[in-house]
Protein backbone atom coordinates (compact mmCIF):
# COMPACT_ATOMS: atom_id res chain seq x y z
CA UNK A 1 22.89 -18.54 -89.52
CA UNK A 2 26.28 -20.68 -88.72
CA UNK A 3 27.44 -23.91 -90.24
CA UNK A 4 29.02 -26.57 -87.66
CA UNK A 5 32.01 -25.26 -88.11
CA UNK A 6 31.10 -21.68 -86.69
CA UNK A 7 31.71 -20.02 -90.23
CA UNK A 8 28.56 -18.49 -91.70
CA UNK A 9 26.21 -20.62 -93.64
CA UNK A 10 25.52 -18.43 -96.87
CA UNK A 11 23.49 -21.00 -98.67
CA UNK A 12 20.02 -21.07 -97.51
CA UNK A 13 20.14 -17.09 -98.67
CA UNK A 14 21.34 -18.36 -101.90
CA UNK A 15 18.63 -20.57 -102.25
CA UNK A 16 16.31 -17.24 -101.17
CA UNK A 17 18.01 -15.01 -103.78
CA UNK A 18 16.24 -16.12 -106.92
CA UNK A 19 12.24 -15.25 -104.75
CA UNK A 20 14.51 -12.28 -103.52
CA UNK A 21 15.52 -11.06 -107.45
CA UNK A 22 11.95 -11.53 -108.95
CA UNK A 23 9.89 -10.02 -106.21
CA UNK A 24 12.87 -7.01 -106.54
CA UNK A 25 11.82 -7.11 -110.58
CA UNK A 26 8.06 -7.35 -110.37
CA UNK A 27 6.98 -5.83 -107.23
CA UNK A 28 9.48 -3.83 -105.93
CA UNK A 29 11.11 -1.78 -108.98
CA UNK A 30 7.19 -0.81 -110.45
CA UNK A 31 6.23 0.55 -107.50
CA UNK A 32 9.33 2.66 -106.92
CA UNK A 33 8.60 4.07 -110.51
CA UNK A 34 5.34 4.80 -110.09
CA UNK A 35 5.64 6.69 -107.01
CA UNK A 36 8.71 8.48 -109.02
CA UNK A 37 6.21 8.99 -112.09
CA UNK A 38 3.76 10.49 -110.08
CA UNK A 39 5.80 13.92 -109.13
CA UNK A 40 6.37 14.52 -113.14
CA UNK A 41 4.42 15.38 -116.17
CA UNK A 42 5.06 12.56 -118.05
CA UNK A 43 3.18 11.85 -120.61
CA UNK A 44 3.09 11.31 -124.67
CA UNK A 45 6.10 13.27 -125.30
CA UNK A 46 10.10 12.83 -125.16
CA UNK A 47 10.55 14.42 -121.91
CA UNK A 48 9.06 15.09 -118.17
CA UNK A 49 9.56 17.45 -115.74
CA UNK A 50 9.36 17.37 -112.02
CA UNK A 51 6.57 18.55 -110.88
CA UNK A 52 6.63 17.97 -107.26
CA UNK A 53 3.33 17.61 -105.60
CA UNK A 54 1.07 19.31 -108.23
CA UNK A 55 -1.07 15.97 -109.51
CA UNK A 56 -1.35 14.86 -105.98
CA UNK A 57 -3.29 18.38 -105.78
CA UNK A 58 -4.92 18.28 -108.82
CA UNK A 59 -6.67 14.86 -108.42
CA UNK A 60 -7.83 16.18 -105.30
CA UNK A 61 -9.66 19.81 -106.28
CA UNK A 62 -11.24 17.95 -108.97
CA UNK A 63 -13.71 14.78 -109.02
CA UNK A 64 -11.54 12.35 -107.24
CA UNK A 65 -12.53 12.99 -103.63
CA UNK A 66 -16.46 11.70 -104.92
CA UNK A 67 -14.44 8.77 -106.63
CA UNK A 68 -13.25 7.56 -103.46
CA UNK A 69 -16.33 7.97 -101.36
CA UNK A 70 -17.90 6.24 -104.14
CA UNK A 71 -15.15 3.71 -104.34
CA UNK A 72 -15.61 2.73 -100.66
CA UNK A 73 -18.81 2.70 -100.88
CA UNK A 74 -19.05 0.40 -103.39
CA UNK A 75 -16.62 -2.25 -101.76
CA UNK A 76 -18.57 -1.86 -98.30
CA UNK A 77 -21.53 -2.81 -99.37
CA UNK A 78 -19.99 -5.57 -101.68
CA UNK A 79 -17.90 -7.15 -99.50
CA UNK A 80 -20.93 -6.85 -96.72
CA UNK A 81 -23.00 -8.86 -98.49
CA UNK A 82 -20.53 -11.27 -100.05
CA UNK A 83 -19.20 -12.32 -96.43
CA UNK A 84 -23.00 -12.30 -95.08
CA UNK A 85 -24.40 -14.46 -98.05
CA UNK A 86 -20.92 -16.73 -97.56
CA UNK A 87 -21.36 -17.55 -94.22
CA UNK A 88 -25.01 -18.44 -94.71
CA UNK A 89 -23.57 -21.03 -97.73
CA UNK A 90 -21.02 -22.08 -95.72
CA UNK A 91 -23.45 -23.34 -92.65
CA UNK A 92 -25.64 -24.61 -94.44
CA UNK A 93 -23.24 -26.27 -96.79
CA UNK A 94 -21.70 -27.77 -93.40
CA UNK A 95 -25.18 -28.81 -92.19
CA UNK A 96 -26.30 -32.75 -92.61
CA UNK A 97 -28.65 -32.17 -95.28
CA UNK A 98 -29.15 -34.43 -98.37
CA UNK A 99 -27.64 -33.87 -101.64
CA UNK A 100 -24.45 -31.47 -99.59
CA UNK A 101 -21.79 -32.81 -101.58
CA UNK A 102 -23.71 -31.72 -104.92
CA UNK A 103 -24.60 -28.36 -103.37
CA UNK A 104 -20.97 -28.27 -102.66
CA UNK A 105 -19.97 -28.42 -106.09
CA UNK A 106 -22.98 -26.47 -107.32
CA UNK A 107 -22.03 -23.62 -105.30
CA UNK A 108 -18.31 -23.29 -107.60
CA UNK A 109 -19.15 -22.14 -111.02
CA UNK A 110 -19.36 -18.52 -110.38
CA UNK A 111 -15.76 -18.33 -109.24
CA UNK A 112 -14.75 -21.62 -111.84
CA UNK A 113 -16.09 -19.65 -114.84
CA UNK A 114 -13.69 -17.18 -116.90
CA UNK A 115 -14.42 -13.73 -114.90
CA UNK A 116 -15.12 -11.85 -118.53
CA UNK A 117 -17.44 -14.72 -119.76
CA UNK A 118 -19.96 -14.36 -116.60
CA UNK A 119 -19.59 -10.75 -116.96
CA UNK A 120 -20.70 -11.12 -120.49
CA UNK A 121 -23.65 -13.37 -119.16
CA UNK A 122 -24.67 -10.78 -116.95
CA UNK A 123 -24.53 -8.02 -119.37
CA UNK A 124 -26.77 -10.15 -121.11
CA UNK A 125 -29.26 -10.52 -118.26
CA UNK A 126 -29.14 -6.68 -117.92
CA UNK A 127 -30.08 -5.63 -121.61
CA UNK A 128 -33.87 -3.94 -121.39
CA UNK A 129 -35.11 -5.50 -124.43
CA UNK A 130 -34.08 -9.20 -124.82
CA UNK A 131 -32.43 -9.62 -120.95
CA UNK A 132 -34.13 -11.87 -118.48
CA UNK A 133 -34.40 -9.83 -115.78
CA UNK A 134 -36.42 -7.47 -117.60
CA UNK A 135 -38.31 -9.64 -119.85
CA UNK A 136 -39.65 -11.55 -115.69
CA UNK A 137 -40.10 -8.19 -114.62
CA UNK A 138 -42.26 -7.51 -117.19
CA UNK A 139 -43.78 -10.69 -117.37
CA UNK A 140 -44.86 -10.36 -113.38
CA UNK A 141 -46.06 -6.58 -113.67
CA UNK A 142 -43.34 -5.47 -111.56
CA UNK A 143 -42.25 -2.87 -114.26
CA UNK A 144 -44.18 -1.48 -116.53
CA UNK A 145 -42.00 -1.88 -119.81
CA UNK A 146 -37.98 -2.38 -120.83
CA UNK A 147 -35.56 -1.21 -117.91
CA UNK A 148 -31.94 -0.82 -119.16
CA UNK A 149 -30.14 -1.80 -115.99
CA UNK A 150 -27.01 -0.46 -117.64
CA UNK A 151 -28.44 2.42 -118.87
CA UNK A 152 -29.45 4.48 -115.68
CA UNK A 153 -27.51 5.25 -113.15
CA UNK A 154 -28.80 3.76 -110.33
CA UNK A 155 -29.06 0.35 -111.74
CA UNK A 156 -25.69 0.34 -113.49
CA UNK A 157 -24.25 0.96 -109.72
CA UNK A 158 -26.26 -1.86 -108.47
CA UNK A 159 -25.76 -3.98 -111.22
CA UNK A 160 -21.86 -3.90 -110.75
CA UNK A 161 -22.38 -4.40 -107.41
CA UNK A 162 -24.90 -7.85 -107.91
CA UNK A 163 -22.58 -9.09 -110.52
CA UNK A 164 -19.28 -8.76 -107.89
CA UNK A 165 -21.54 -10.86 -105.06
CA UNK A 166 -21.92 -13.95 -107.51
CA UNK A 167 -18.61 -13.75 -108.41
CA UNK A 168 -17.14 -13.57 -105.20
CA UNK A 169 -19.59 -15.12 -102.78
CA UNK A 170 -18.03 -18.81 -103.78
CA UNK A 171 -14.40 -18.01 -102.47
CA UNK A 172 -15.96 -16.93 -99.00
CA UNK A 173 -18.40 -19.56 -98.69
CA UNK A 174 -15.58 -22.54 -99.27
CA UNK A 175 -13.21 -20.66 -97.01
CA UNK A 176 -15.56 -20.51 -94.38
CA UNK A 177 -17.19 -23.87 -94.92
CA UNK A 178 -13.05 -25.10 -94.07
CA UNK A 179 -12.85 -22.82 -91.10
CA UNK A 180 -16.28 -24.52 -90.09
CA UNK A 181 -15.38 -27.86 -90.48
CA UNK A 182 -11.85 -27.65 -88.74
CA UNK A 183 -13.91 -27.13 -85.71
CA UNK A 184 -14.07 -30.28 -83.18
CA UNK A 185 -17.83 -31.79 -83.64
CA UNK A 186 -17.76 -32.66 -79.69
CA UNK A 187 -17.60 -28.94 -78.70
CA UNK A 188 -21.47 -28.87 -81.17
CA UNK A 189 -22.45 -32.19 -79.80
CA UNK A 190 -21.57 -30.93 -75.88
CA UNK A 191 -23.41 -28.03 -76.61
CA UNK A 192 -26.65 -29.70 -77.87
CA UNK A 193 -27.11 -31.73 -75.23
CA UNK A 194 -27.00 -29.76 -73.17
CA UNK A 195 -30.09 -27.88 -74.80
CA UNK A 196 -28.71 -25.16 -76.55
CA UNK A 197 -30.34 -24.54 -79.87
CA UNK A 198 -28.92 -24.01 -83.78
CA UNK A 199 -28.34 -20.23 -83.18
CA UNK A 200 -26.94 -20.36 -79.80
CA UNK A 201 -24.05 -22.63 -80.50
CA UNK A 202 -23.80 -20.33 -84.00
CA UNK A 203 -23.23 -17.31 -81.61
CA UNK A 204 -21.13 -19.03 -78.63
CA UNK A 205 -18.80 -21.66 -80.13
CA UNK A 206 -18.78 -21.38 -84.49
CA UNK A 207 -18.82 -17.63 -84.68
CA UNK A 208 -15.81 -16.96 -82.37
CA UNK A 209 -13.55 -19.78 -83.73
CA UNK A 210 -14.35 -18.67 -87.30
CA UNK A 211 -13.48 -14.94 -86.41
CA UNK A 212 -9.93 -15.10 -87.38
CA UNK A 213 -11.26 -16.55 -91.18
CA UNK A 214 -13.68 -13.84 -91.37
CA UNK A 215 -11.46 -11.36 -90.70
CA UNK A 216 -8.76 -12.59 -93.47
CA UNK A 217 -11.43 -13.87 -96.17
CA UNK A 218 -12.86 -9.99 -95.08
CA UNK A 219 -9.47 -8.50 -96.15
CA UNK A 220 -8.54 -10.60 -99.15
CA UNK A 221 -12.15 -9.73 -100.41
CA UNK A 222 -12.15 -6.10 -99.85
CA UNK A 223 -8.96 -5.61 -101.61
CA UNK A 224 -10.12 -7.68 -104.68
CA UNK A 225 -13.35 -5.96 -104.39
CA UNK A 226 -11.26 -2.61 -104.26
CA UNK A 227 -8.99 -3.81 -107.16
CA UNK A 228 -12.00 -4.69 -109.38
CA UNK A 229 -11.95 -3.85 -113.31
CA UNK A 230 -12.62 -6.17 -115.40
CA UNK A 231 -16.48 -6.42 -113.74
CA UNK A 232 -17.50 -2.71 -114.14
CA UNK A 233 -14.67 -2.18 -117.10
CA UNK A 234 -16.99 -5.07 -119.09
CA UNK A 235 -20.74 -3.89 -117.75
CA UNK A 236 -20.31 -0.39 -118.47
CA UNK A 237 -16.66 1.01 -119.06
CA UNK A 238 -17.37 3.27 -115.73
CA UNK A 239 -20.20 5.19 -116.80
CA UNK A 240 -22.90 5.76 -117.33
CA UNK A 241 -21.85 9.25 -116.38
CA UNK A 242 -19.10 7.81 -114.12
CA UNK A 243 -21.72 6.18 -111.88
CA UNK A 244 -19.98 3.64 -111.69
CA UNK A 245 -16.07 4.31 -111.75
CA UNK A 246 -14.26 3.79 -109.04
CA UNK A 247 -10.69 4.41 -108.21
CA UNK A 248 -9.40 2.07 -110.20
CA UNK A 249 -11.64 2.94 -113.21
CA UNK A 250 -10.67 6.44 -113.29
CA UNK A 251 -6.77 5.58 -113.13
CA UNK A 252 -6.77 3.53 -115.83
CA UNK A 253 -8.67 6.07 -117.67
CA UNK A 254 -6.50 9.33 -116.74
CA UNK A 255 -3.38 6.86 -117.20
CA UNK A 256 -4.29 5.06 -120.71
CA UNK A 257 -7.23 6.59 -121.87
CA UNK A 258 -6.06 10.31 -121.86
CA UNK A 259 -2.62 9.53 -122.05
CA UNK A 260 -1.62 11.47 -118.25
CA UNK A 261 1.03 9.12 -117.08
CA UNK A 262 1.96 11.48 -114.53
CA UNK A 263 -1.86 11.95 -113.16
CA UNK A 264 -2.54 8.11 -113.07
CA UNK A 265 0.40 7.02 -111.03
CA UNK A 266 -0.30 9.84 -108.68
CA UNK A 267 -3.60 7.76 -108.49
CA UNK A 268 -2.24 4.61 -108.07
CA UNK A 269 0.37 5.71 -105.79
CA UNK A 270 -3.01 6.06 -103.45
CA UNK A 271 -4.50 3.03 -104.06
CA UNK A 272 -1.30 1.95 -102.86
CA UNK A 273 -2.21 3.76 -99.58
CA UNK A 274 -5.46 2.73 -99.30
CA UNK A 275 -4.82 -0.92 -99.75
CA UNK A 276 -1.51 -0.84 -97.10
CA UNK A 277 -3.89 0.74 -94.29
CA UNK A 278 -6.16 -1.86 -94.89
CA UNK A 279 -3.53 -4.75 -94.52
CA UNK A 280 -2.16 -3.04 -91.33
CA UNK A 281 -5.50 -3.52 -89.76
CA UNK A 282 -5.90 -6.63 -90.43
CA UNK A 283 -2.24 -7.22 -89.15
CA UNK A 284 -3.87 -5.79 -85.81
CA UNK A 285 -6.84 -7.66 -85.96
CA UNK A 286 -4.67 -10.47 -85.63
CA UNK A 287 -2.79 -9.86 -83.19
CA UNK A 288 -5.77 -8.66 -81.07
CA UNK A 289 -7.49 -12.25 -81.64
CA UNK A 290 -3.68 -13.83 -80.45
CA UNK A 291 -3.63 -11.79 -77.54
CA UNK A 292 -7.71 -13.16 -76.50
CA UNK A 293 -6.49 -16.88 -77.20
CA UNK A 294 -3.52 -16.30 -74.85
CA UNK A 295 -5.52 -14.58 -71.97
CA UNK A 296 -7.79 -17.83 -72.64
């Protein structure tokens, strides 16, 4: 960049250096020592050694490859239903129905309240003996007595997994509802008369220009969902029996809980991985929906 005078114009980088210095601080210089952490032994004691590769082979002849499966598993079918259940609210949130402005707001308090006091709520709803769910269960002879969601495997996995959807479901539905409404009411209105019904103009005019939304709202969600704690840390601390911890469960456990600073950065150094493939497709996605509006 030159001034008028042909000299170089240093100050708009000056003006970039303070972003430049704190992204350098927060971002950059953890995860440099993280990865370096993760090829010692470091842990509660004065020193660490290098260690080379030996806790990325360790986390991987014990439990950690079932971690990850369940991990992914867990996020796919969270982030399935989240974006399914969010488009749903976001058409019919964008439909001319009576009362949409309150359904509007009705539809923000999961993602409004404090994420640890609706956990707490739902904890609540869980318990066997004086929860909701089981007490209407009961109450409609759909189970025979108390059912400790929590308690069982199973249901804990489940639970986690109901108790993500409300959360996140809001954040999809109001992100698609604006990618909805940005679209040109002619294009529905041509459409109609012309005879083609709710689903068809769904399919052949809201569904492609929304494409580009889902496929961002899809990443943002599947790396929060990936990143989650504080749900399953709250409902049931990972278990029980690890049922329900994930990647990022069992790093903060082998990290803080057992004291293996070493081990957990080796796992974090992978969540690391994980998460950067999954922004590098959606960098492709991207480009692969500019390249189809170009050829249009």
């Amino acid at each position: 960049m030159q001034s008028l005078g042909g000299r170089p114009n240093i100050f708009p980088y000056l003006l970039l250096l303070p972003a430049l210095i704190i992204t350098l601080v927060i971002v950059a210089w953890p995860l440099v020592e993280t990865v370096r952490l993760s090829f010692t032994d470091a842990a509660l004691k004065p020193t660490e050694n290098f260690v080379g590769f030996a806790n990325y082979e360790k986390i991987f002849s014990k439990k950690f490859p079932e971690v990850i499966g369940r991990t992914f598993y867990w996020m796919a079918i969270s982030v399935s239903l989240k974006m399914i259940v969010g488009t749903m609210g976001a058409m019919l949130l964008n439909s001319r129905v009576p009362g949409r402005d309150f359904f509007r707001v009705l539809v923000m308090p999961p993602w409004i309240v404090p994420i640890a006091i609706g956990v707490f709520i739902w904890a609540w709803m869980y318990n066997g003996q004086f929860g909701m769910i089981s007490g209407v269960a009961q109450y409609l002879h759909i189970i025979a007595g108390p059912y400790e969601f929590l308690g069982d495997r199973t249901g804990a996995f489940y639970s986690t997994i109901v108790t993500d959807i409300w959360i996140g479901t809001p954040m999809v539905t109001i992100y698609l509802l604006a990618a909805m409404q940005s679209i040109s009411p002619d294009l529905h209105e041509a459409a109609w008369v012309d005879g083609a019904g709710r689903m068809y103009r769904f399919r052949r005019i809201t569904l492609p220009l929304i494409l580009p939304a889902i496929a961002t709202m899809g990443l943002l969600s599947a790396i929060w969902t990936f990143n989650s704690f504080d749900i399953i840390w709250i409902l049931t601390k990972g278990g029980p029996r690890d049922a329900t911890t994930t990647m990022i469960i069992d790093t903060y456990k082998t990290a803080i809980s057992r004291n293996k600073y070493g081990e957990g950065a080796a796992r974090a150094v992978m969540i690391v991985i994980f998460l950067s493939s999954f922004a590098g497709f959606y960098f492709f996605m991207l480009k692969q929906f500019a390249k189809r509006s170009l050829a249009k």
